[in-house]
C-alpha atoms as a PDB file:
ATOM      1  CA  UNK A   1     -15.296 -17.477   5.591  1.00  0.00           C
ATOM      2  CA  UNK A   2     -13.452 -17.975   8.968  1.00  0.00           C
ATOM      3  CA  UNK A   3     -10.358 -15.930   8.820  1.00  0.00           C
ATOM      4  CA  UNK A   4      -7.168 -15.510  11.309  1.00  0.00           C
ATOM      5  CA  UNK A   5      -5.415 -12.495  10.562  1.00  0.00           C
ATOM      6  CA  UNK A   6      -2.129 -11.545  11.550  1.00  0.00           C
ATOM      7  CA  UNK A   7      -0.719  -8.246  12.016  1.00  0.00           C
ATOM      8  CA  UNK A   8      -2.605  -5.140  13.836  1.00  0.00           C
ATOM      9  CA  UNK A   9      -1.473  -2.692  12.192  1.00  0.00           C
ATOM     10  CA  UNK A  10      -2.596   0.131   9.092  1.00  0.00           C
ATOM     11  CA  UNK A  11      -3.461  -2.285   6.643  1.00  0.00           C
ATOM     12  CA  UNK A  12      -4.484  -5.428   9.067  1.00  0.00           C
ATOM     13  CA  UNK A  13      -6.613  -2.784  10.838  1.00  0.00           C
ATOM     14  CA  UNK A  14      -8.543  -1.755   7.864  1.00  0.00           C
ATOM     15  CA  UNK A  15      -9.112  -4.863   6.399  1.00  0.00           C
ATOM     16  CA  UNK A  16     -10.124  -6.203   9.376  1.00  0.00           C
ATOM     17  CA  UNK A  17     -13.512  -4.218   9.668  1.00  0.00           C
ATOM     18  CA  UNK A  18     -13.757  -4.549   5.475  1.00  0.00           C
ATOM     19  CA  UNK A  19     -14.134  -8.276   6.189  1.00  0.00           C
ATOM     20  CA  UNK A  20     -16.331  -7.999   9.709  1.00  0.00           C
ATOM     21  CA  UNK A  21     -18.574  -5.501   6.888  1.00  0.00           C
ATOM     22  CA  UNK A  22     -18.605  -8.414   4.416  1.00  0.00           C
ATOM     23  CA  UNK A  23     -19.908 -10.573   6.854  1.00  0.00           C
ATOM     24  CA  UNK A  24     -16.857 -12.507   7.599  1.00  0.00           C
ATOM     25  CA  UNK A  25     -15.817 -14.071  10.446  1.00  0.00           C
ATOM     26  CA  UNK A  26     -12.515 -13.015  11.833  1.00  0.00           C
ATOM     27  CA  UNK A  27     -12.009 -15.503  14.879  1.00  0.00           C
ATOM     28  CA  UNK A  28      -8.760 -14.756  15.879  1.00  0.00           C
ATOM     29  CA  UNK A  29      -5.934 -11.475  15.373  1.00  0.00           C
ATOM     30  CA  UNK A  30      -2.386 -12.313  16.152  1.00  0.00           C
ATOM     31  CA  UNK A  31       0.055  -9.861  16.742  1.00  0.00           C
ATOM     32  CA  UNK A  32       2.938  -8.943  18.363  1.00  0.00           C
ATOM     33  CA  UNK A  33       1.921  -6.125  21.070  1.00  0.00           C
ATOM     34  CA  UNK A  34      -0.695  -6.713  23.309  1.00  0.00           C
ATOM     35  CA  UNK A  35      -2.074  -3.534  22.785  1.00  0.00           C
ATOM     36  CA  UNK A  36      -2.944  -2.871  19.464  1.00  0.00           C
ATOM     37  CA  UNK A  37      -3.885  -6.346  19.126  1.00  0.00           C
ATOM     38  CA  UNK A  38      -6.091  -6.648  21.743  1.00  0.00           C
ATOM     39  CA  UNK A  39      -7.726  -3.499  20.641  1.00  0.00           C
ATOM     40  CA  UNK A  40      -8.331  -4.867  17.195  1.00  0.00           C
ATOM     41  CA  UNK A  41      -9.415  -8.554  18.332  1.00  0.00           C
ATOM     42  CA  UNK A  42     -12.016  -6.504  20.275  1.00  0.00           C
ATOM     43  CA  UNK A  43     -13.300  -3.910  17.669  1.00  0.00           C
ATOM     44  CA  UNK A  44     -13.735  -7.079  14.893  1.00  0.00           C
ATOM     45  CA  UNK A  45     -15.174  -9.542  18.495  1.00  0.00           C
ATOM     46  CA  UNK A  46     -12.444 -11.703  17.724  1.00  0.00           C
ATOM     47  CA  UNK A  47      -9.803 -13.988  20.075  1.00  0.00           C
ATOM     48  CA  UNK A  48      -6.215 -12.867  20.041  1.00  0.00           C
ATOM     49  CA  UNK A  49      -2.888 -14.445  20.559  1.00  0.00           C
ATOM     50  CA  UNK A  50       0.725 -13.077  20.909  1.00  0.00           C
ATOM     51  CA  UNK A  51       2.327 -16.499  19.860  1.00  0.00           C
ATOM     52  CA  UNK A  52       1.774 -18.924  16.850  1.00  0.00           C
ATOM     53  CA  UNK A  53       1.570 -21.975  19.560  1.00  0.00           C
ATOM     54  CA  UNK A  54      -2.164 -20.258  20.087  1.00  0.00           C
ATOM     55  CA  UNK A  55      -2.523 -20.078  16.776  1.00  0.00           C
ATOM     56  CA  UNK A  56      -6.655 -21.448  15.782  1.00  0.00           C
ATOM     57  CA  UNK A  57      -6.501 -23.972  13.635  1.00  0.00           C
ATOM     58  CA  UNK A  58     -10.040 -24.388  11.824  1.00  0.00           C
ATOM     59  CA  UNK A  59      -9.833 -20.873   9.995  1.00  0.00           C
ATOM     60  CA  UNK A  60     -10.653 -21.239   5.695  1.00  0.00           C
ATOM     61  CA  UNK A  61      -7.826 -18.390   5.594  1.00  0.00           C
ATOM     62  CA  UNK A  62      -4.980 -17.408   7.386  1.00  0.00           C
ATOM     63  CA  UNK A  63      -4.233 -13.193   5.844  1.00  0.00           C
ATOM     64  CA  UNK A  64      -0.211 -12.061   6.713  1.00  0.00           C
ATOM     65  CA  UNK A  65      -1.110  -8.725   7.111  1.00  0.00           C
ATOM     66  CA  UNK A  66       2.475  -7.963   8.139  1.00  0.00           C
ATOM     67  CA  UNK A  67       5.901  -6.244   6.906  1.00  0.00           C
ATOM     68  CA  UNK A  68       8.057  -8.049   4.537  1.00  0.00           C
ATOM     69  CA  UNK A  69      10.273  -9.225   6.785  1.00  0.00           C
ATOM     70  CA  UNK A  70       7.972 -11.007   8.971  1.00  0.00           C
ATOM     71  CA  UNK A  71       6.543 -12.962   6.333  1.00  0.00           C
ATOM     72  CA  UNK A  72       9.151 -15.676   5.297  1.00  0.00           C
ATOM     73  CA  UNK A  73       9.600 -16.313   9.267  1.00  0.00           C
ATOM     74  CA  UNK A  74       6.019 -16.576   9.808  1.00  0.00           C
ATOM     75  CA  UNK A  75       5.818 -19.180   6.595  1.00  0.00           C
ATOM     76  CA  UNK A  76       8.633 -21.609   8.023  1.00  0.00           C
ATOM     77  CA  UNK A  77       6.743 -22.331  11.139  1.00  0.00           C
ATOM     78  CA  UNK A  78       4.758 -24.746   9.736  1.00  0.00           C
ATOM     79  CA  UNK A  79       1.594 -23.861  11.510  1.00  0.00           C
ATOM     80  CA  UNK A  80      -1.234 -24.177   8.747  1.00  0.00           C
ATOM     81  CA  UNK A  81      -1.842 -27.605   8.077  1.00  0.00           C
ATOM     82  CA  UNK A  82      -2.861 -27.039   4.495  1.00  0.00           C
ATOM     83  CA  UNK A  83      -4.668 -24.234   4.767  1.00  0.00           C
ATOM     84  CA  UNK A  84      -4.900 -20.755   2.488  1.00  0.00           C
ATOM     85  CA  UNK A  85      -2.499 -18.690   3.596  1.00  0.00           C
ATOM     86  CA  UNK A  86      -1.892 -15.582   1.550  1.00  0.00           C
ATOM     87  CA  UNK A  87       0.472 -12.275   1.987  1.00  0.00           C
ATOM     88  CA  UNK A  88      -0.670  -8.873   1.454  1.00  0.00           C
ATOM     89  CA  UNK A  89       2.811  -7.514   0.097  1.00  0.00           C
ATOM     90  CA  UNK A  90       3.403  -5.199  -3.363  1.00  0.00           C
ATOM     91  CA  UNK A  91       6.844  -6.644  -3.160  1.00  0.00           C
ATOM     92  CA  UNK A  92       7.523 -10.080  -1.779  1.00  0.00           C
ATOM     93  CA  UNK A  93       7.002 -12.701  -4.274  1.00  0.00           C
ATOM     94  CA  UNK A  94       4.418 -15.577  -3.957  1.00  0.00           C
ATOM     95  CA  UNK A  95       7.911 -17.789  -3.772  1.00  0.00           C
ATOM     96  CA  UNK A  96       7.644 -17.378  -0.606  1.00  0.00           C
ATOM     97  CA  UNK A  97       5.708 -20.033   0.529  1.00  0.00           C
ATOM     98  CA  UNK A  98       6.488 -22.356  -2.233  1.00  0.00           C
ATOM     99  CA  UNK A  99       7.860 -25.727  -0.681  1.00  0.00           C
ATOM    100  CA  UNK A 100       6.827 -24.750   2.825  1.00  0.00           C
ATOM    101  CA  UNK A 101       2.792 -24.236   3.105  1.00  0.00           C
ATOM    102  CA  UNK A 102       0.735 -26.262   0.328  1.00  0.00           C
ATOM    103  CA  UNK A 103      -2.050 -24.071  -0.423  1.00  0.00           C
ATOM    104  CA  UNK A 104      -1.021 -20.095  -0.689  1.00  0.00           C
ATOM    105  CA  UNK A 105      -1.688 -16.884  -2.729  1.00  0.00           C
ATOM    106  CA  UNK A 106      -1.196 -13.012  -2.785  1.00  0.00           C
ATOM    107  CA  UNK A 107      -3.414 -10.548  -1.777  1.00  0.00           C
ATOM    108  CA  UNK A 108      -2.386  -7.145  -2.293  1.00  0.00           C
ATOM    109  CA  UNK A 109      -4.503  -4.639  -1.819  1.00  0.00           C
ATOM    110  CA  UNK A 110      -3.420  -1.016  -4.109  1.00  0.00           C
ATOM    111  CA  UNK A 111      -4.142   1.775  -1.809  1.00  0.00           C
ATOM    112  CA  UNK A 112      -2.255   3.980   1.370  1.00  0.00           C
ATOM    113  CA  UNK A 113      -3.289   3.115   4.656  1.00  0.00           C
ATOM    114  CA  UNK A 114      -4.169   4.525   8.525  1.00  0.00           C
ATOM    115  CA  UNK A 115      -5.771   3.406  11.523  1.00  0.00           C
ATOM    116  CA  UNK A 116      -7.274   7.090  11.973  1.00  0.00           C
ATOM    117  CA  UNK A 117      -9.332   6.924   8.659  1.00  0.00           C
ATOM    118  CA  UNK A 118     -10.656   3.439   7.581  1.00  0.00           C
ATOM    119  CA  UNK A 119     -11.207   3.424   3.490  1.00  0.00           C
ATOM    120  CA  UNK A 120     -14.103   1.518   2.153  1.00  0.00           C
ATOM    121  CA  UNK A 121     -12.600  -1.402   0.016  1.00  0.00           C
ATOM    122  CA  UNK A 122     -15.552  -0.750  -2.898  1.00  0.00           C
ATOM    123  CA  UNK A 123     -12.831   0.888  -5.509  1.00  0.00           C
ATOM    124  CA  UNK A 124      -9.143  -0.389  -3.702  1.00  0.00           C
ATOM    125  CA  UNK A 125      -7.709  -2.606  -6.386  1.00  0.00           C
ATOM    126  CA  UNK A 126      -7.204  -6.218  -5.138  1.00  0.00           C
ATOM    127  CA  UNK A 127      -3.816  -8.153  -6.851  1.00  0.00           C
ATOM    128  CA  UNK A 128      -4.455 -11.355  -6.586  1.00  0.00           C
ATOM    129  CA  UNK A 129      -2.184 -14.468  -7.249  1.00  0.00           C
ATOM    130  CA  UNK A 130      -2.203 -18.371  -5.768  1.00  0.00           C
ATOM    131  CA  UNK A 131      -0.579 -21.418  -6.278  1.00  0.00           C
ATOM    132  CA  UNK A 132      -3.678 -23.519  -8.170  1.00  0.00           C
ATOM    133  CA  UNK A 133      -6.960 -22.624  -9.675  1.00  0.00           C
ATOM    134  CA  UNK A 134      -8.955 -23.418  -6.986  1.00  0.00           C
ATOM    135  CA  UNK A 135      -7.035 -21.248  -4.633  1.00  0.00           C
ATOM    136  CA  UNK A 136      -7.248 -18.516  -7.046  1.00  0.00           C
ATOM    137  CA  UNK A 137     -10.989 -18.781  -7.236  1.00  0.00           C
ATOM    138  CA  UNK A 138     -11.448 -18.706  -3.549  1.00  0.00           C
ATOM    139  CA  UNK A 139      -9.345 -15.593  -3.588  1.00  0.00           C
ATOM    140  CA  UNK A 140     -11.672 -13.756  -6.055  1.00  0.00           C
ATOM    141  CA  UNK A 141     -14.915 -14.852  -4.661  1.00  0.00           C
ATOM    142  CA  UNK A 142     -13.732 -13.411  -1.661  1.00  0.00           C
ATOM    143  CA  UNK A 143     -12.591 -10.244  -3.030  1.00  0.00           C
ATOM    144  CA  UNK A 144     -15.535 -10.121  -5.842  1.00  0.00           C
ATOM    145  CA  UNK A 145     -18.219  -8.084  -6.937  1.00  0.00           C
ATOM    146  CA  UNK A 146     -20.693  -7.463  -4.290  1.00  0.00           C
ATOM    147  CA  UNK A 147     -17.844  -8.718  -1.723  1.00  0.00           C
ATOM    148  CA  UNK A 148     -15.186  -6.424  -0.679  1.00  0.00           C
ATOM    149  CA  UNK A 149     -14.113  -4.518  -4.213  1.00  0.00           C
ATOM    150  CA  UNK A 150     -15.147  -4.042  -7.646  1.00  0.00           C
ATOM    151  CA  UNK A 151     -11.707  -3.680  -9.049  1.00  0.00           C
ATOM    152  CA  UNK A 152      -9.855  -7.214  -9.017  1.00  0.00           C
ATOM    153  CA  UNK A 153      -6.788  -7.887 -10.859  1.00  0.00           C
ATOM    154  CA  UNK A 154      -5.173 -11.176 -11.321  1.00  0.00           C
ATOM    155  CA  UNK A 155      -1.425 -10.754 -11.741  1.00  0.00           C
ATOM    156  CA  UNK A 156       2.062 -12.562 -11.247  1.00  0.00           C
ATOM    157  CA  UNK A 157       4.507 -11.108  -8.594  1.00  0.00           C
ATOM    158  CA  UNK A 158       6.867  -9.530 -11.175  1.00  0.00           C
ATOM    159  CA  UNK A 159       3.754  -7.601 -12.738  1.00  0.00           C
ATOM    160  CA  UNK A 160       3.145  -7.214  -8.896  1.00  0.00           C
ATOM    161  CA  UNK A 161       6.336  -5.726  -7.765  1.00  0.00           C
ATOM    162  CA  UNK A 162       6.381  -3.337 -10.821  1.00  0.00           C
ATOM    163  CA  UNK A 163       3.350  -1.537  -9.719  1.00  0.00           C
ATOM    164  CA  UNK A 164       4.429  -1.479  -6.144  1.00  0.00           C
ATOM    165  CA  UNK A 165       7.705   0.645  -7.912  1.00  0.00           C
ATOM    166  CA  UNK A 166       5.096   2.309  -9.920  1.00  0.00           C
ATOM    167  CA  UNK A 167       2.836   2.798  -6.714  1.00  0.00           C
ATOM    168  CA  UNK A 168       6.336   4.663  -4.768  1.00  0.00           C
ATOM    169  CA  UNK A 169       6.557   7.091  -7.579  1.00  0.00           C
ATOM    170  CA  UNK A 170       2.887   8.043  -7.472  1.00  0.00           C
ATOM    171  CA  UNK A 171       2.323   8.103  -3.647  1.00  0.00           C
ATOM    172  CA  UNK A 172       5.213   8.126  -1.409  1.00  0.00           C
ATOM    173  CA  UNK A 173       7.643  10.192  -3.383  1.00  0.00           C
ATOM    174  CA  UNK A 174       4.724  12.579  -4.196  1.00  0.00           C
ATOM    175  CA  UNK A 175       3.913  13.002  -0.581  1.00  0.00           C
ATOM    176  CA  UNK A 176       7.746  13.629   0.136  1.00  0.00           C
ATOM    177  CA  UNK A 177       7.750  16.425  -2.278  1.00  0.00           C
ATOM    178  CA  UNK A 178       4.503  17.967  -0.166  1.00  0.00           C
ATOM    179  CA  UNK A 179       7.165  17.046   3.091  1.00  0.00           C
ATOM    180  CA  UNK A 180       9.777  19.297   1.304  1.00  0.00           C
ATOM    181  CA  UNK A 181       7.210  21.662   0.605  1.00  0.00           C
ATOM    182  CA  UNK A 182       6.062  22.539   3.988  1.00  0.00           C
ATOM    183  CA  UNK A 183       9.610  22.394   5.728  1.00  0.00           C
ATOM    184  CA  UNK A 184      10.771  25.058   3.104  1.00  0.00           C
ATOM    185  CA  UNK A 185       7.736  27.154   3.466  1.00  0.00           C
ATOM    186  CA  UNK A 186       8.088  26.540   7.327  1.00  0.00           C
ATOM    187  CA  UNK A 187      11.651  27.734   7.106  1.00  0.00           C
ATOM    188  CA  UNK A 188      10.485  31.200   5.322  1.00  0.00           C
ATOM    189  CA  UNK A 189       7.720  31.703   7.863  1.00  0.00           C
ATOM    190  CA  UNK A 190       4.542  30.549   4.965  1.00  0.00           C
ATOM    191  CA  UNK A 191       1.712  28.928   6.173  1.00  0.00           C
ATOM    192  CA  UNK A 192       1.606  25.100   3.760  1.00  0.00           C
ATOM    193  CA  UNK A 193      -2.442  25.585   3.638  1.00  0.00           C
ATOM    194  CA  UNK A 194      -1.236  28.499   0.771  1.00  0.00           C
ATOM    195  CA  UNK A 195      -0.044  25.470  -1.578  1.00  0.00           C
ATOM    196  CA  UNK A 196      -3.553  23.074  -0.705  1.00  0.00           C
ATOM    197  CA  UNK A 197      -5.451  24.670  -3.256  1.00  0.00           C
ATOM    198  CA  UNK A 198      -3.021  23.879  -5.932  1.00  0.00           C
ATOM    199  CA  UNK A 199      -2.297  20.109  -4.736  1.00  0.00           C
ATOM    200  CA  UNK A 200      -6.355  19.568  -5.199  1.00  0.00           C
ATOM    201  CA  UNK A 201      -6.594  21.057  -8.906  1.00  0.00           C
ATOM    202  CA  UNK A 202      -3.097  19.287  -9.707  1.00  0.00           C
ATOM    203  CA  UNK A 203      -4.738  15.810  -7.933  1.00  0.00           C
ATOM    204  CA  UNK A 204      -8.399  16.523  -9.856  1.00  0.00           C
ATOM    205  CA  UNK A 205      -6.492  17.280 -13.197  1.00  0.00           C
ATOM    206  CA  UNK A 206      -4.629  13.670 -13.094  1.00  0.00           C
ATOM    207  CA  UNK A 207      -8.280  12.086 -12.131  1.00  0.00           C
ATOM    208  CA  UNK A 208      -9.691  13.193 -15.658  1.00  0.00           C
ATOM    209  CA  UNK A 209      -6.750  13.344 -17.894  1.00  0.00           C
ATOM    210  CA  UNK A 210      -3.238  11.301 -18.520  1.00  0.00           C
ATOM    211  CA  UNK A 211      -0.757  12.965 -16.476  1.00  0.00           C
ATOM    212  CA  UNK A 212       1.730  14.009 -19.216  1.00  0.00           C
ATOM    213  CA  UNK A 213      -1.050  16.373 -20.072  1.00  0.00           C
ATOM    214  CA  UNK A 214      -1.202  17.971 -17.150  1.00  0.00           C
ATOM    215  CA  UNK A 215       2.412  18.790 -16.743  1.00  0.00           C
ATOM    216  CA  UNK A 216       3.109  22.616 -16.256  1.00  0.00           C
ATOM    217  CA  UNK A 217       5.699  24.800 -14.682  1.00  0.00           C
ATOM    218  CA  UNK A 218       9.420  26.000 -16.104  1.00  0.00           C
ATOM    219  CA  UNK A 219      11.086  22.713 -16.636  1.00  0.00           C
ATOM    220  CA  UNK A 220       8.189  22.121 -19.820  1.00  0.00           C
ATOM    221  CA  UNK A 221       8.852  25.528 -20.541  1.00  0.00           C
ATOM    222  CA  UNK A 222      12.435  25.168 -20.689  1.00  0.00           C
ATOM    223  CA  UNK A 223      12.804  28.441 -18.844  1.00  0.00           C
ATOM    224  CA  UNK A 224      16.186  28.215 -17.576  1.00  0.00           C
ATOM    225  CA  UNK A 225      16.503  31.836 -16.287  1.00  0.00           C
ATOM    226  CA  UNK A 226      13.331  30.547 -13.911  1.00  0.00           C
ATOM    227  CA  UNK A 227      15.291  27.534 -12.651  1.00  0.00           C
ATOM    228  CA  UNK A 228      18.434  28.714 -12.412  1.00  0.00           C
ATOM    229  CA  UNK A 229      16.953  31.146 -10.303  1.00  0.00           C
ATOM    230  CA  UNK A 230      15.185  28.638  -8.159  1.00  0.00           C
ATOM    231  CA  UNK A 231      18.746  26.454  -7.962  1.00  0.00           C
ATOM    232  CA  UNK A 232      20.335  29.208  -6.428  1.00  0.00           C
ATOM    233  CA  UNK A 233      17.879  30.266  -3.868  1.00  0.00           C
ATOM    234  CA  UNK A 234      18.369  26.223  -2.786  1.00  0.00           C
ATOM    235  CA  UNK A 235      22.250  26.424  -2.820  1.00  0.00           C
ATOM    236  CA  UNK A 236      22.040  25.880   1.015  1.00  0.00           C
ATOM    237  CA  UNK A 237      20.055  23.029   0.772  1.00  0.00           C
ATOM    238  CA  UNK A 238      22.083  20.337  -1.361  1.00  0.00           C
ATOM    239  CA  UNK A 239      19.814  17.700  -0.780  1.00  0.00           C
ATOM    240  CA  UNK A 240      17.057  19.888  -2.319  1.00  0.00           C
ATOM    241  CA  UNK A 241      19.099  21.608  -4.748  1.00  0.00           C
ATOM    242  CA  UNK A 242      19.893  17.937  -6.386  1.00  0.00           C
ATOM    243  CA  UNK A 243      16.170  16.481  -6.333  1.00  0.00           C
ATOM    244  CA  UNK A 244      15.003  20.132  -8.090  1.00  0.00           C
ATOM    245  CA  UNK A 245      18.014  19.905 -10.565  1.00  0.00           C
ATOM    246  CA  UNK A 246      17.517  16.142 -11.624  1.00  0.00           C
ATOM    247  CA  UNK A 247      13.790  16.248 -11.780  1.00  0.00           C
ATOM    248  CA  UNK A 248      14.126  19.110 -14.066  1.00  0.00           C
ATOM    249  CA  UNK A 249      16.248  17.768 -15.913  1.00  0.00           C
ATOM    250  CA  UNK A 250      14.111  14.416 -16.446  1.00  0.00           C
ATOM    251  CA  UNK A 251      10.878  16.642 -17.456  1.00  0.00           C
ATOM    252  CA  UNK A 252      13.035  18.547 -19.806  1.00  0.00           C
ATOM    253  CA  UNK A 253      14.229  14.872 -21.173  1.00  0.00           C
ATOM    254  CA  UNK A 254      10.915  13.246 -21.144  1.00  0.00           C
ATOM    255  CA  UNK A 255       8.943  16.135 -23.104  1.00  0.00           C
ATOM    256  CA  UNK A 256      11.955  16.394 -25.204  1.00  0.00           C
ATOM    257  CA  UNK A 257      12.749  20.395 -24.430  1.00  0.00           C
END
């Protein structure tokens, strides 16, 4: 398929060279600095624009590989003269286009992205969503089997936005704890590498076995003297003191302790 892409950055970059793999043919990136755009347009042998007026108009589909915010104001230019145009958002709705562009979907790819490490698409879940069948289908044949994943999943935006929420718990919030982590251990003069060992066997152990199995540490226990302990060593820290306290309190709750 001939595909215009906008956006140049994490997730436009990787999916950029995922496509270029799958033998697609990205003829134009448009972004807004020169830069990074240029340097993608190049990488994927593609034109690039900084403006919509430059926008090519004989691509099959036109990918929004941009933040939220962007979309809806890209969408009201009226630039697409029927063509696919999909978003690649968790958490904007497919609404989005309704009433403005005629043919339009979601394509939301499940995974955390950089420009320093490009994934290979094979297992990233693909949400997918459009506006008629035959949008739909052109969605999956270009995510399908043999194509860019094997792990497609055809969903409506609210089933969409709740993994998103799901999708903060299990990855950003996570990696904020490992944030907290290393400032505290910074702050004591501890090396963070002491703590990798134990994020891989607590990551491996959630890769073979529902999580609530895998829970451990006082707040299952229900050893108070343990995290009262703890509490007080973070009386300093209030912002820490509250996120150990309630998150306690919630595995306490949940296991029923």
């Amino acid at each position: 398929m001939k595909i215009v892409l906008f956006g140049s950055g994490n997730v436009a970059y990787n999916l950029a060279f995922a496509l270029k793999e799958n033998k697609h043919n990205i003829i134009q990136i448009i972004g807004r600095t020169e830069e990074s755009t240029q340097n993608l347009a190049k990488k994927v042998d593609a034109a690039y624009a900084l403006t919509y007026t430059k926008l090519i108009k004989k691509a099959d589909i036109y990918f929004l590989a941009v933040n939220d915010d962007s979309i809806a104001n890209i969408v009201k230019q009226d630039i697409f003269n029927n063509k696919l145009v999909v978003h690649l958002s968790g958490s904007i709705s497919i609404n989005v286009f309704k009433n403005k562009v005629k043919n339009y979907g979601v394509f939301y790819p499940l995974q955390t992205f950089s420009k320093n490490k490009l994934l290979q698409f094979k297992n990233i879940p693909i949400c997918i969503e459009a506006n008629t069948t035959g949008n739909l289908n052109k969605l999956k044949d270009l995510a399908g089997t043999g194509s860019l994943t094997d792990s497609i999943f055809t969903l409506n935006s609210i089933q969409r936005k709740k993994i998103h929420i799901a999708a903060v718990f299990a990855s950003n919030f996570v990696n904020h704890m490992y944030t907290i982590s290393k400032k505290y251990l910074s702050n004591n003069s501890i090396d963070f590498e002491i703590l990798k060992p134990l994020i891989e066997q607590t990551t491996q152990k959630v890769m073979e076995q529902e999580p609530e199995k895998s829970q451990t540490g006082p707040a299952i226990r229900k050893d108070m003297k343990v995290i009262k302990s703890h509490l007080a060593l973070l009386e300093d820290k209030p912002f820490e003191y509250e996120i150990y306290k309630i998150l306690s309190e919630h595995i306490m709750k949940f296991y029923g302790s």
